[in-house]
PDB file of N, CA and C in Angstrom:
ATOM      1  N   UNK A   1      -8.468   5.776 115.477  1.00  0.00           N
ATOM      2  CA  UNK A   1      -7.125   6.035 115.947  1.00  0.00           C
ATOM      3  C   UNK A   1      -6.305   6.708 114.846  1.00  0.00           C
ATOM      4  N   UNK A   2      -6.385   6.259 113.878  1.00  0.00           N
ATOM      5  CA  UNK A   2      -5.950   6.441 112.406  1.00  0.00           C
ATOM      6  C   UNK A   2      -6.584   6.598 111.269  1.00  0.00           C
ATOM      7  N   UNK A   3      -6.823   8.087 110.885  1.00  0.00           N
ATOM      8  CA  UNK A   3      -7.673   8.005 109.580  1.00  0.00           C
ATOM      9  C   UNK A   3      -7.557   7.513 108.328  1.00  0.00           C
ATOM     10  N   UNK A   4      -8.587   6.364 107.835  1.00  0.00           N
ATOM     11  CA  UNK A   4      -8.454   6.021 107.193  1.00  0.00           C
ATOM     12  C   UNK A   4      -7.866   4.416 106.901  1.00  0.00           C
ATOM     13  N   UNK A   5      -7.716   3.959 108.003  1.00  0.00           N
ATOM     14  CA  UNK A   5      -7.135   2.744 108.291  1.00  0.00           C
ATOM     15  C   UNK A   5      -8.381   1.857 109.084  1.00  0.00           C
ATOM     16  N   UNK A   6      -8.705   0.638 108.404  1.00  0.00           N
ATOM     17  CA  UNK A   6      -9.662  -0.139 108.826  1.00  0.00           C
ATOM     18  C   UNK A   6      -9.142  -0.531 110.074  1.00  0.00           C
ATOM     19  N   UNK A   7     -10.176  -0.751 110.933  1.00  0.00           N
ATOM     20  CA  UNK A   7     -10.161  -1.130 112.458  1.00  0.00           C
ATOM     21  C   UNK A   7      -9.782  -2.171 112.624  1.00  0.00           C
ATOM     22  N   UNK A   8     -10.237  -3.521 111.816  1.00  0.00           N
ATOM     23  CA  UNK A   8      -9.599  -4.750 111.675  1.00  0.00           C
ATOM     24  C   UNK A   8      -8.272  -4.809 111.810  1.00  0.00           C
ATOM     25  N   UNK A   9      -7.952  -4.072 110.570  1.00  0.00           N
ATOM     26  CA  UNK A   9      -6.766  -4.163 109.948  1.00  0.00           C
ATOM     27  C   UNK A   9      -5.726  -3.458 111.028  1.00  0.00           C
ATOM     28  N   UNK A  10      -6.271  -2.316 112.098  1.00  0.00           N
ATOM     29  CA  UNK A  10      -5.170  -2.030 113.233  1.00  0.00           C
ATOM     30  C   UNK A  10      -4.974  -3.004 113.985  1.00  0.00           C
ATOM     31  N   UNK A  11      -6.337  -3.636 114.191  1.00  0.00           N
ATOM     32  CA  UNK A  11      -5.955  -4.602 115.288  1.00  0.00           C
ATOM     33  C   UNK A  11      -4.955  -5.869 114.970  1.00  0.00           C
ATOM     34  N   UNK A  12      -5.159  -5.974 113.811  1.00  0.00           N
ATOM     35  CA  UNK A  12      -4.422  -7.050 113.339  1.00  0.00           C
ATOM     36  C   UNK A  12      -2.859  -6.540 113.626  1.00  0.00           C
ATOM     37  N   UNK A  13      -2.480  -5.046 112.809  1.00  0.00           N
ATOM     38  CA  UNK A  13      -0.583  -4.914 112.624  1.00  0.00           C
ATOM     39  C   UNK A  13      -0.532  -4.655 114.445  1.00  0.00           C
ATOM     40  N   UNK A  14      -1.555  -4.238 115.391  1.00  0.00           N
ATOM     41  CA  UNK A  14      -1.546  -4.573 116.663  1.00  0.00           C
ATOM     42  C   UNK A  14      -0.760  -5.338 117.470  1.00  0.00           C
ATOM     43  N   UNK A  15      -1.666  -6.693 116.994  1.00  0.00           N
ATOM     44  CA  UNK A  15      -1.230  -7.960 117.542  1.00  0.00           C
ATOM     45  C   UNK A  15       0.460  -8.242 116.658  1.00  0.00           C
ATOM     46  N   UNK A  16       0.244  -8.140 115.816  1.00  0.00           N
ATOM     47  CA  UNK A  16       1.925  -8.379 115.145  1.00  0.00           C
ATOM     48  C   UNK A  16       2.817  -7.886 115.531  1.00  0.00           C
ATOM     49  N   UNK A  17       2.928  -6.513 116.098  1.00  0.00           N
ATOM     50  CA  UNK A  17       3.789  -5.516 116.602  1.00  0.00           C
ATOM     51  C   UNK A  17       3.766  -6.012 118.567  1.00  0.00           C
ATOM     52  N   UNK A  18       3.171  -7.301 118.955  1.00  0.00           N
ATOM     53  CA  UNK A  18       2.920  -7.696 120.378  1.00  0.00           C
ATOM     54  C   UNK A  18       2.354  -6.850 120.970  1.00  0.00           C
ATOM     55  N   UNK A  19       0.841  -6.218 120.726  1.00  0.00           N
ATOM     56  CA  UNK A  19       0.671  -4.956 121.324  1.00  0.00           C
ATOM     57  C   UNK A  19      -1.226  -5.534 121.898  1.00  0.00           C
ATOM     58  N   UNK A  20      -1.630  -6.130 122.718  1.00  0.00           N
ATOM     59  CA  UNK A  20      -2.649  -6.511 123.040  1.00  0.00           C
ATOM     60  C   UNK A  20      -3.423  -5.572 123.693  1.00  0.00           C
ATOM     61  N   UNK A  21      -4.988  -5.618 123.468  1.00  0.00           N
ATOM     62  CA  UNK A  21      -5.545  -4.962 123.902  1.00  0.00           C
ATOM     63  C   UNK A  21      -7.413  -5.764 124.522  1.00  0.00           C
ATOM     64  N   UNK A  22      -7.728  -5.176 125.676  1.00  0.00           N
ATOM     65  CA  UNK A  22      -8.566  -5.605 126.370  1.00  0.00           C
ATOM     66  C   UNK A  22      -9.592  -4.710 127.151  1.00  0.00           C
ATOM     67  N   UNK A  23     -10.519  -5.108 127.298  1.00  0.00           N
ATOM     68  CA  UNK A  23     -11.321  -3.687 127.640  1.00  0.00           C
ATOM     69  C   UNK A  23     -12.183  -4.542 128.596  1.00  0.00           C
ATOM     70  N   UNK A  24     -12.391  -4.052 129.670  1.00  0.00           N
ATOM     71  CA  UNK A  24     -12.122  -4.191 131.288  1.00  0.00           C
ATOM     72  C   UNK A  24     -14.046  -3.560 131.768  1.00  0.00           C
ATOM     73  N   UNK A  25     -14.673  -4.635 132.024  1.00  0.00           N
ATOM     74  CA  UNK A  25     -15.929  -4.386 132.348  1.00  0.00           C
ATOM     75  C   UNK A  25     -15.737  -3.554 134.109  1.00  0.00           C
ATOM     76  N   UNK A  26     -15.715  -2.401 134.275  1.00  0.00           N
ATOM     77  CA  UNK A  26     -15.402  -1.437 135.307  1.00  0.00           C
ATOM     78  C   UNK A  26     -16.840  -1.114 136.248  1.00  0.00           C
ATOM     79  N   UNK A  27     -17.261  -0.945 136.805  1.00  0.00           N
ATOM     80  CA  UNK A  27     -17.891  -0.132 137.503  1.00  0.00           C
ATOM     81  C   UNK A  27     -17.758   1.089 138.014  1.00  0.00           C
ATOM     82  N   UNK A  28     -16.612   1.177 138.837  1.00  0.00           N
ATOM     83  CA  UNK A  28     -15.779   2.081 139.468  1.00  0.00           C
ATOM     84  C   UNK A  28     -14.392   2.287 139.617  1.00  0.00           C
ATOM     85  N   UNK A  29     -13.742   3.660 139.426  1.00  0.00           N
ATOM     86  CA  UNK A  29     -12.512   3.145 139.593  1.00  0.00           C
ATOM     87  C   UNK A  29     -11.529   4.212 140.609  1.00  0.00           C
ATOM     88  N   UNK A  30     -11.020   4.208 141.648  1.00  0.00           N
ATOM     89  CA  UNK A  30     -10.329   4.892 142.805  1.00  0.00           C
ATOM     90  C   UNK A  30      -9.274   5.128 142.608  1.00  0.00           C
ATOM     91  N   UNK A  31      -8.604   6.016 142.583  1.00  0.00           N
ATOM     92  CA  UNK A  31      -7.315   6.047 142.893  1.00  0.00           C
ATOM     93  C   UNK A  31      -7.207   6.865 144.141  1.00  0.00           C
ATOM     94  N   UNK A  32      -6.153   6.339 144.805  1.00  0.00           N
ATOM     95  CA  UNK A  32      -5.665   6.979 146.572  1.00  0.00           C
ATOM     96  C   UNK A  32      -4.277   7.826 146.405  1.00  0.00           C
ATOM     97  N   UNK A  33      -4.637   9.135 146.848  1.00  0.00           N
ATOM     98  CA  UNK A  33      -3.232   9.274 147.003  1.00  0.00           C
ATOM     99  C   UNK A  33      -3.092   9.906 148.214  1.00  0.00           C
ATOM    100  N   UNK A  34      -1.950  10.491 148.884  1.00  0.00           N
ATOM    101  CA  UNK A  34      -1.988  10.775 150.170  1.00  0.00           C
ATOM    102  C   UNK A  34      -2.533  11.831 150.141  1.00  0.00           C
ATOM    103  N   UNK A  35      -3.355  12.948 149.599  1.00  0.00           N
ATOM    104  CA  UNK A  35      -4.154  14.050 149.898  1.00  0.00           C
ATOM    105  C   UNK A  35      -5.576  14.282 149.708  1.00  0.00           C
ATOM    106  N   UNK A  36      -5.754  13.131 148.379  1.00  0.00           N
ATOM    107  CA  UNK A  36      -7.020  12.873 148.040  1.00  0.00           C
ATOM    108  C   UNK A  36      -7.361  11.435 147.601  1.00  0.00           C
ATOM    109  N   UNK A  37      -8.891  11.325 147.102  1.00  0.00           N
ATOM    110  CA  UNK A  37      -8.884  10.393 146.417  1.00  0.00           C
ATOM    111  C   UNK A  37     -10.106  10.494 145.251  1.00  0.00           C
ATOM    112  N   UNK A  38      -9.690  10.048 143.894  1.00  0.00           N
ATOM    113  CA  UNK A  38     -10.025   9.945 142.667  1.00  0.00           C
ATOM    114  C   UNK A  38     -10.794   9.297 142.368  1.00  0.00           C
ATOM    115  N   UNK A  39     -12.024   9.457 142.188  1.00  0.00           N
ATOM    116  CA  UNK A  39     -13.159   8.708 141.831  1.00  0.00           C
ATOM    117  C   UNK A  39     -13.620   8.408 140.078  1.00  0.00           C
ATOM    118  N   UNK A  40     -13.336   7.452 139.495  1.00  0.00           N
ATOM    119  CA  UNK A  40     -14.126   7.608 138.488  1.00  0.00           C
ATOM    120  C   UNK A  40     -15.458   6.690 138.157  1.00  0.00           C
ATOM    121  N   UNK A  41     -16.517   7.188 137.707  1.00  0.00           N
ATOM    122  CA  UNK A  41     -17.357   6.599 137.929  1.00  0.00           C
ATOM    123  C   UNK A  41     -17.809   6.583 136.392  1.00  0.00           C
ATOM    124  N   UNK A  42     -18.607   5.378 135.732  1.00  0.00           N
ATOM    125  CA  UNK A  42     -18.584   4.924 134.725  1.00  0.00           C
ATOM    126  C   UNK A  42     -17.665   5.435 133.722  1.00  0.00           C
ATOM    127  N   UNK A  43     -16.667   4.364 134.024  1.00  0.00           N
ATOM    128  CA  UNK A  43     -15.634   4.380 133.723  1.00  0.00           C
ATOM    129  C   UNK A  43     -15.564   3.024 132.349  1.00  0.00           C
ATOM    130  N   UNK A  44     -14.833   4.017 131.122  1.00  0.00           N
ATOM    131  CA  UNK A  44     -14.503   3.078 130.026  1.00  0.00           C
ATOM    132  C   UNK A  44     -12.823   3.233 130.341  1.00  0.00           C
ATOM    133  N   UNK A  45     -12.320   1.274 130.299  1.00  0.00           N
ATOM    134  CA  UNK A  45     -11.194   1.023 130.814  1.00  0.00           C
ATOM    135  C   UNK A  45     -10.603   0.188 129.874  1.00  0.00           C
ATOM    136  N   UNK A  46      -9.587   0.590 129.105  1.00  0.00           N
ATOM    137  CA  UNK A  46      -9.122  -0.166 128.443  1.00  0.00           C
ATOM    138  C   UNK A  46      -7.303  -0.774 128.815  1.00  0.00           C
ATOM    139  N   UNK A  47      -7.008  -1.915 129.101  1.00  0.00           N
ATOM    140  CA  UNK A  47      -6.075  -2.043 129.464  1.00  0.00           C
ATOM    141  C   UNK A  47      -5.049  -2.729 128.148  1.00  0.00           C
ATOM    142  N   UNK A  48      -4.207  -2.071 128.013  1.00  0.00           N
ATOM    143  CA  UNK A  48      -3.003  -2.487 126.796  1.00  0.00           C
ATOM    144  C   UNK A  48      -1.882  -2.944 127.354  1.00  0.00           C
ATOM    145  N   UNK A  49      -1.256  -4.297 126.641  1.00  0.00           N
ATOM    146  CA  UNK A  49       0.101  -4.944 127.310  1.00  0.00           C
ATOM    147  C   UNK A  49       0.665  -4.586 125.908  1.00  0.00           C
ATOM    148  N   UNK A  50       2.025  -4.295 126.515  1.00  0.00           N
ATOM    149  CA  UNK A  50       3.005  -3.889 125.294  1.00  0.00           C
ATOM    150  C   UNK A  50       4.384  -4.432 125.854  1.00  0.00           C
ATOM    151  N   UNK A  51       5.004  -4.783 125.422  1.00  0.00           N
ATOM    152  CA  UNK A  51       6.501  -5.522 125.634  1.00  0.00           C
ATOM    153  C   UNK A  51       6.766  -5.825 127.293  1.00  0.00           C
ATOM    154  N   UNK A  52       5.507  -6.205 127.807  1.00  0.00           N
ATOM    155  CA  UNK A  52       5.708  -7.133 128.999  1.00  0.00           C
ATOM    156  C   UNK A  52       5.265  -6.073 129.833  1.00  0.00           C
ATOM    157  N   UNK A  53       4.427  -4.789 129.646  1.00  0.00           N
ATOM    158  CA  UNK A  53       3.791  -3.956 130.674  1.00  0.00           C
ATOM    159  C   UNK A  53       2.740  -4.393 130.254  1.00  0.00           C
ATOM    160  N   UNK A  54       1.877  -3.465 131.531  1.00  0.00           N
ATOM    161  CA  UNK A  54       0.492  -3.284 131.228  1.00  0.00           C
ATOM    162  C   UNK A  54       0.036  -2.159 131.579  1.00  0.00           C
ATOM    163  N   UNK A  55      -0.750  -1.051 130.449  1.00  0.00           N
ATOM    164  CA  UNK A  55      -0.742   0.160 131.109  1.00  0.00           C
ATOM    165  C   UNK A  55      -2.431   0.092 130.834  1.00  0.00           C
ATOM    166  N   UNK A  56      -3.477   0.913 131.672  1.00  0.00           N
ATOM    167  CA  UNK A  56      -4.202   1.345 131.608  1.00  0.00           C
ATOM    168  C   UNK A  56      -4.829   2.677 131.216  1.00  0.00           C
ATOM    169  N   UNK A  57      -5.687   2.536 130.016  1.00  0.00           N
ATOM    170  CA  UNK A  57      -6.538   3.859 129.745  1.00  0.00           C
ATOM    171  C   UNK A  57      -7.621   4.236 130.317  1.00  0.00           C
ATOM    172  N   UNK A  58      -7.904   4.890 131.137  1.00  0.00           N
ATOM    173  CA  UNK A  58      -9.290   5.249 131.665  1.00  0.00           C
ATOM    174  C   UNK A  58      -9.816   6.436 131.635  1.00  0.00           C
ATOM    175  N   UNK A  59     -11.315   6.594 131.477  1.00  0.00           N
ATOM    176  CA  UNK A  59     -12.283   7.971 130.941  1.00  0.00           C
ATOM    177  C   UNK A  59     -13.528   7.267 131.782  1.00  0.00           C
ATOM    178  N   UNK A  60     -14.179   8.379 132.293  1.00  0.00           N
ATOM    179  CA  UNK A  60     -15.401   8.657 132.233  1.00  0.00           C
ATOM    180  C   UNK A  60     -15.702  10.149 133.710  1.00  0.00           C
ATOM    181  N   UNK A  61     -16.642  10.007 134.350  1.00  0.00           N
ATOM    182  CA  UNK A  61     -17.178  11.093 135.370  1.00  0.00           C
ATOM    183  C   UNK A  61     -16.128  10.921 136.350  1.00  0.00           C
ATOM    184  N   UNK A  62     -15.255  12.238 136.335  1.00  0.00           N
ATOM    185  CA  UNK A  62     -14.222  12.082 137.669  1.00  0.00           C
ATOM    186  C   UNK A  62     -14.699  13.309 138.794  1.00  0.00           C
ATOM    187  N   UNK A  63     -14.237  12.375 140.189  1.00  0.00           N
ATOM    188  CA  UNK A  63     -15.007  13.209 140.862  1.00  0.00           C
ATOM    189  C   UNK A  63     -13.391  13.121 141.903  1.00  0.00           C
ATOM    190  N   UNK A  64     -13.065  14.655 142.431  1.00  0.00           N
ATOM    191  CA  UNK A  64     -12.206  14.493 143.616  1.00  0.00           C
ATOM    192  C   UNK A  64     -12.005  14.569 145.120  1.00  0.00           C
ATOM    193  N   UNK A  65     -12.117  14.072 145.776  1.00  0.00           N
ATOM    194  CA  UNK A  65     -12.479  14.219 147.660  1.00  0.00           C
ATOM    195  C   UNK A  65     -11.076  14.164 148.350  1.00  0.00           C
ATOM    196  N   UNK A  66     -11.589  15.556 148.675  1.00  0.00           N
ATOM    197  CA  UNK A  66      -9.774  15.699 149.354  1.00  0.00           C
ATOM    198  C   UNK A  66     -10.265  14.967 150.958  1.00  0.00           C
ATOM    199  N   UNK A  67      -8.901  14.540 151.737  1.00  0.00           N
ATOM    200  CA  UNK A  67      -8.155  13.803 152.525  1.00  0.00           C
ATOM    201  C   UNK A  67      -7.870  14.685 154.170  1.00  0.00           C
ATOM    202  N   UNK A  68      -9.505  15.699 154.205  1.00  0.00           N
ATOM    203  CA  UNK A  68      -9.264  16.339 155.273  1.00  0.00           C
ATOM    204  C   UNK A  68      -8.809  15.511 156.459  1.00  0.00           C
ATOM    205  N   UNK A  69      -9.332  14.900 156.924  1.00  0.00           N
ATOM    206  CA  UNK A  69      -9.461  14.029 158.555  1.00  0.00           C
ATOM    207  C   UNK A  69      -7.840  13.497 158.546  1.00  0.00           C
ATOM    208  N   UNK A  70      -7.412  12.740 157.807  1.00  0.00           N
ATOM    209  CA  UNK A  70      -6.207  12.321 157.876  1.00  0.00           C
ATOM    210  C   UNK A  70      -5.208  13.302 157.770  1.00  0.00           C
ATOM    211  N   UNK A  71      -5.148  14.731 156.906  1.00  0.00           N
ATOM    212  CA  UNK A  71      -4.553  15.369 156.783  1.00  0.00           C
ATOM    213  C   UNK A  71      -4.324  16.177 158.276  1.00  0.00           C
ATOM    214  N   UNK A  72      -5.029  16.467 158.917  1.00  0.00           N
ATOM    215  CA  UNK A  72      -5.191  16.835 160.313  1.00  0.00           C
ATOM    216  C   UNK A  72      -4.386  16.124 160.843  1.00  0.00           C
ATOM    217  N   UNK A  73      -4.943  14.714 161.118  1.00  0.00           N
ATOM    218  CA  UNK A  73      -4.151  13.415 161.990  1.00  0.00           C
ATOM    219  C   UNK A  73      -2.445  13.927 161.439  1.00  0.00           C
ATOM    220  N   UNK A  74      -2.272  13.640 160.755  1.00  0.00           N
ATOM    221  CA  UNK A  74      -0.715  13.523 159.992  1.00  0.00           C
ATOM    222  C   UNK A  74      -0.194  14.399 160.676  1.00  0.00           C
ATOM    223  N   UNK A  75      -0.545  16.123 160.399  1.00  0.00           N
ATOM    224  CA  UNK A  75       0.035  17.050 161.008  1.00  0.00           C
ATOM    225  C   UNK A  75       0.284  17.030 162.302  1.00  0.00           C
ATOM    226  N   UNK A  76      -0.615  16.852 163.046  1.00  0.00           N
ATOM    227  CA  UNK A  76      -0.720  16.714 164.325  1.00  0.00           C
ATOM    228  C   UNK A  76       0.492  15.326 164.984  1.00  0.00           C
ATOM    229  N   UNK A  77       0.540  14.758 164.009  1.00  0.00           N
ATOM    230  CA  UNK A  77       1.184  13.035 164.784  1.00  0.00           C
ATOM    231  C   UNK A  77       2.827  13.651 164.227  1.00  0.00           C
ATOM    232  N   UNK A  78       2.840  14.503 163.395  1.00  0.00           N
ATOM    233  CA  UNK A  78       4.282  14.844 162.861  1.00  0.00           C
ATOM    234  C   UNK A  78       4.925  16.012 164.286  1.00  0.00           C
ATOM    235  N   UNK A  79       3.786  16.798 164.488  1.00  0.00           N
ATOM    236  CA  UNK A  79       4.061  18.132 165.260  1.00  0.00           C
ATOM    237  C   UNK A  79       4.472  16.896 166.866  1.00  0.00           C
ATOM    238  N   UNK A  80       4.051  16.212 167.287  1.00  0.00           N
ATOM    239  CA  UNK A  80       4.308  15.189 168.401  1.00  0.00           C
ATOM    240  C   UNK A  80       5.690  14.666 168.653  1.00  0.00           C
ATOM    241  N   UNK A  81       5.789  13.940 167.152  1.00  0.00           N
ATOM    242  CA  UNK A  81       7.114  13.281 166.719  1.00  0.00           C
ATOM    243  C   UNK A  81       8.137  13.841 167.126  1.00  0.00           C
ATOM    244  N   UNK A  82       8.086  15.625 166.461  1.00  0.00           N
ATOM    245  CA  UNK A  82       8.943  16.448 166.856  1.00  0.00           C
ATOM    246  C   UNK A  82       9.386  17.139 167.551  1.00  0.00           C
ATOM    247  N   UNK A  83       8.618  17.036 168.952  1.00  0.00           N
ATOM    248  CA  UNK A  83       7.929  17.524 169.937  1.00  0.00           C
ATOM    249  C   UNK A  83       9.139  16.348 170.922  1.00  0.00           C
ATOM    250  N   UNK A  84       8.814  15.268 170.642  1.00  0.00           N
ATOM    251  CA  UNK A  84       9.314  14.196 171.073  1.00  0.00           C
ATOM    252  C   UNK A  84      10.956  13.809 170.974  1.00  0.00           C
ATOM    253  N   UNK A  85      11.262  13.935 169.960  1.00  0.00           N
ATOM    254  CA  UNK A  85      12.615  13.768 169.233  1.00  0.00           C
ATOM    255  C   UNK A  85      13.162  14.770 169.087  1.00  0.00           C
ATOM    256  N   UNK A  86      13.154  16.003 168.716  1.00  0.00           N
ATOM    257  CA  UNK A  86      13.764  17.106 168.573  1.00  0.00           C
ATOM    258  C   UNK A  86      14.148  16.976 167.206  1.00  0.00           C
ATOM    259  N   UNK A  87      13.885  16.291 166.191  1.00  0.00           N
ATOM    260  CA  UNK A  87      13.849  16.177 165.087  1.00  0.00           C
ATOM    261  C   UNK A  87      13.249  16.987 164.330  1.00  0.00           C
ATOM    262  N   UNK A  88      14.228  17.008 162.463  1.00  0.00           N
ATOM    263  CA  UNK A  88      13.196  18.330 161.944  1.00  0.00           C
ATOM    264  C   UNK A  88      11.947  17.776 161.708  1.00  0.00           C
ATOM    265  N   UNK A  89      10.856  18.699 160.327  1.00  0.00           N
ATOM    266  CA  UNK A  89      10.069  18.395 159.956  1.00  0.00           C
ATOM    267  C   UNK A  89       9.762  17.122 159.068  1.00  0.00           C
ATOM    268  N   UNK A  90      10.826  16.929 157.938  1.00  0.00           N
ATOM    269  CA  UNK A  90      11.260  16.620 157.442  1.00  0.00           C
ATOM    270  C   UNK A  90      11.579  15.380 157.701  1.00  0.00           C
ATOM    271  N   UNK A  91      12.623  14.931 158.695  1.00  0.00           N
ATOM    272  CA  UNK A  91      12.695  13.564 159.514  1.00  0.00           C
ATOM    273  C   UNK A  91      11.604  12.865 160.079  1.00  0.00           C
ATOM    274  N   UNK A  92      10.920  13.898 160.804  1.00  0.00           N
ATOM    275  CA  UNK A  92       9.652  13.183 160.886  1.00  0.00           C
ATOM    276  C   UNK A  92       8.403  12.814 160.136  1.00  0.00           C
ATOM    277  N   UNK A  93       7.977  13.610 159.219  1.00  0.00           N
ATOM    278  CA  UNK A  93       7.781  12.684 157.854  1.00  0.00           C
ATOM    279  C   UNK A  93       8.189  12.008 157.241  1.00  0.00           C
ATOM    280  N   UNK A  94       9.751  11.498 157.100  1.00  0.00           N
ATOM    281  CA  UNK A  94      10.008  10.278 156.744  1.00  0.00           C
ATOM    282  C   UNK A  94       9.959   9.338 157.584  1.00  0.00           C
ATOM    283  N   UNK A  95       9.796   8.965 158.924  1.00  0.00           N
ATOM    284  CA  UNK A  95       9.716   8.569 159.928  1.00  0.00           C
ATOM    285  C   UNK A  95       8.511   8.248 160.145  1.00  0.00           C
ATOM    286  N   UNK A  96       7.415   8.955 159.836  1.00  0.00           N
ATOM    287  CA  UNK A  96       6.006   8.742 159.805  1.00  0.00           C
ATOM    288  C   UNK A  96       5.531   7.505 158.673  1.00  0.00           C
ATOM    289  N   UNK A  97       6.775   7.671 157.470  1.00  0.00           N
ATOM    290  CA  UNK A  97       5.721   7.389 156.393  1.00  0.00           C
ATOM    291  C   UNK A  97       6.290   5.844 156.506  1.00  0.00           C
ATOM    292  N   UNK A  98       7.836   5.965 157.000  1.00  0.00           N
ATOM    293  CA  UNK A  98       8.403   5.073 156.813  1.00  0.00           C
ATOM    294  C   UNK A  98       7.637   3.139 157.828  1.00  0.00           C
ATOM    295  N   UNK A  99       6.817   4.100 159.163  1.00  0.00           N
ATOM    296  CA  UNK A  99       6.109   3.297 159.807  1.00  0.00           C
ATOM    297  C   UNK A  99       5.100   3.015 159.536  1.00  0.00           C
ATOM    298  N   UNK A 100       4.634   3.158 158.342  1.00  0.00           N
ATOM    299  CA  UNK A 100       3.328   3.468 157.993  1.00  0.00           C
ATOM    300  C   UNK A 100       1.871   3.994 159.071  1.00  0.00           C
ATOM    301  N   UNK A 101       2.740   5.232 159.227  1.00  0.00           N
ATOM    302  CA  UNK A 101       1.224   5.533 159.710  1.00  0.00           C
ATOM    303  C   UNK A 101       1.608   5.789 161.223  1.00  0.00           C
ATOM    304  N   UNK A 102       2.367   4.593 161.660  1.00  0.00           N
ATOM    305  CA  UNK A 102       2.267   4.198 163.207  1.00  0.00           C
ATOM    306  C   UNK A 102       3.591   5.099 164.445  1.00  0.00           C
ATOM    307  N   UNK A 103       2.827   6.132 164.850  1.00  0.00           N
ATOM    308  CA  UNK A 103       3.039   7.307 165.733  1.00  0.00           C
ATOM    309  C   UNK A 103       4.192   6.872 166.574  1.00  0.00           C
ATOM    310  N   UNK A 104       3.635   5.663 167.175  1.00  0.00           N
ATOM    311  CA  UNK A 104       4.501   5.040 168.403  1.00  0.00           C
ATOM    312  C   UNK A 104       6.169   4.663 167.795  1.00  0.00           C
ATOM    313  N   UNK A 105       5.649   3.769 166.447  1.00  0.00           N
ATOM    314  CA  UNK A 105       7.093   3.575 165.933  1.00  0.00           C
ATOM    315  C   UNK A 105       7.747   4.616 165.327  1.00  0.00           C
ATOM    316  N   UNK A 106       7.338   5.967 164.708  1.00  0.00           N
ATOM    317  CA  UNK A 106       7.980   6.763 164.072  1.00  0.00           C
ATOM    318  C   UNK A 106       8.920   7.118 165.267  1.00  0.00           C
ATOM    319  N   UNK A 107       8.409   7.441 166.712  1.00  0.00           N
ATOM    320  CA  UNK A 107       8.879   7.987 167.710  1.00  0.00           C
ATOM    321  C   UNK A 107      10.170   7.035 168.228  1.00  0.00           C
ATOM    322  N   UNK A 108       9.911   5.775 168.511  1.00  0.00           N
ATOM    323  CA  UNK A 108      10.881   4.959 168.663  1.00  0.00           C
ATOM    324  C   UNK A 108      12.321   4.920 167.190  1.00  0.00           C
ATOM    325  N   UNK A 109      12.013   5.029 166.260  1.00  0.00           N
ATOM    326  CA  UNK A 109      12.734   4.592 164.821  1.00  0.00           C
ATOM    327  C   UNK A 109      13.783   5.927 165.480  1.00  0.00           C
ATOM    328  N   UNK A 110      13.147   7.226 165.477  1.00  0.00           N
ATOM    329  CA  UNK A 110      14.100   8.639 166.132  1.00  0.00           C
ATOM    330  C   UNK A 110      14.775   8.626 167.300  1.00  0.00           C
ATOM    331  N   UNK A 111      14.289   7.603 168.554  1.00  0.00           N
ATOM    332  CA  UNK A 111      14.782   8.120 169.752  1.00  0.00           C
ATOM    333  C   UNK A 111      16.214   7.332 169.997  1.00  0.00           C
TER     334      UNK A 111
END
């Protein structure tokens, strides 16, 4: 991390400074987001708490798979919404997201 500075010796002004560190036996690790989703696969995970967070470091083989099928659905359940309501685009994506997901209620939340 620091050249020249024994490893011990970081970990030690580490812990003094409240700065913990832990390293996270992983297999796999996903992240979702609404267009895709993030694969990492042997994954080195190190998780650090620092003044009452906890943030995660992660590395290894990332792989990305976009979110065709749903991306379809979405469009299609938004183009309905609006179809339905006379609402913009806009409204009805918040309306969509706000129901999570659910067509019937976005339509009702507008009418």
């Amino acid at each position: 991390m620091f050249p020249g500075i024994d490893p011990k010796k970081m970990q030690s002004m580490m812990r003094q400074m409240g700065i913990a560190q832990e390293e996270i036996n992983a297999e796999k690790v996903i992240i979702e987001t609404p267009e895709k989703s993030i694969i990492i696969e042997n994954p080195s995970v190190i998780k650090v708490k620092m003044q009452g967070q906890a943030n995660f470091q992660i590395s290894g083989d990332v792989k990305e798979v976009q979110k065709e099928v749903e991306k379809d659905t979405k469009e299609e359940d938004i183009k309905t919404i609006m179809e339905k309501t006379g609402c913009s685009e806009v409204e009805a994506k918040k309306a969509l997201k706000d129901s999570n997901g659910d067509l019937t209620e976005a339509i009702l939340s507008l009418s």
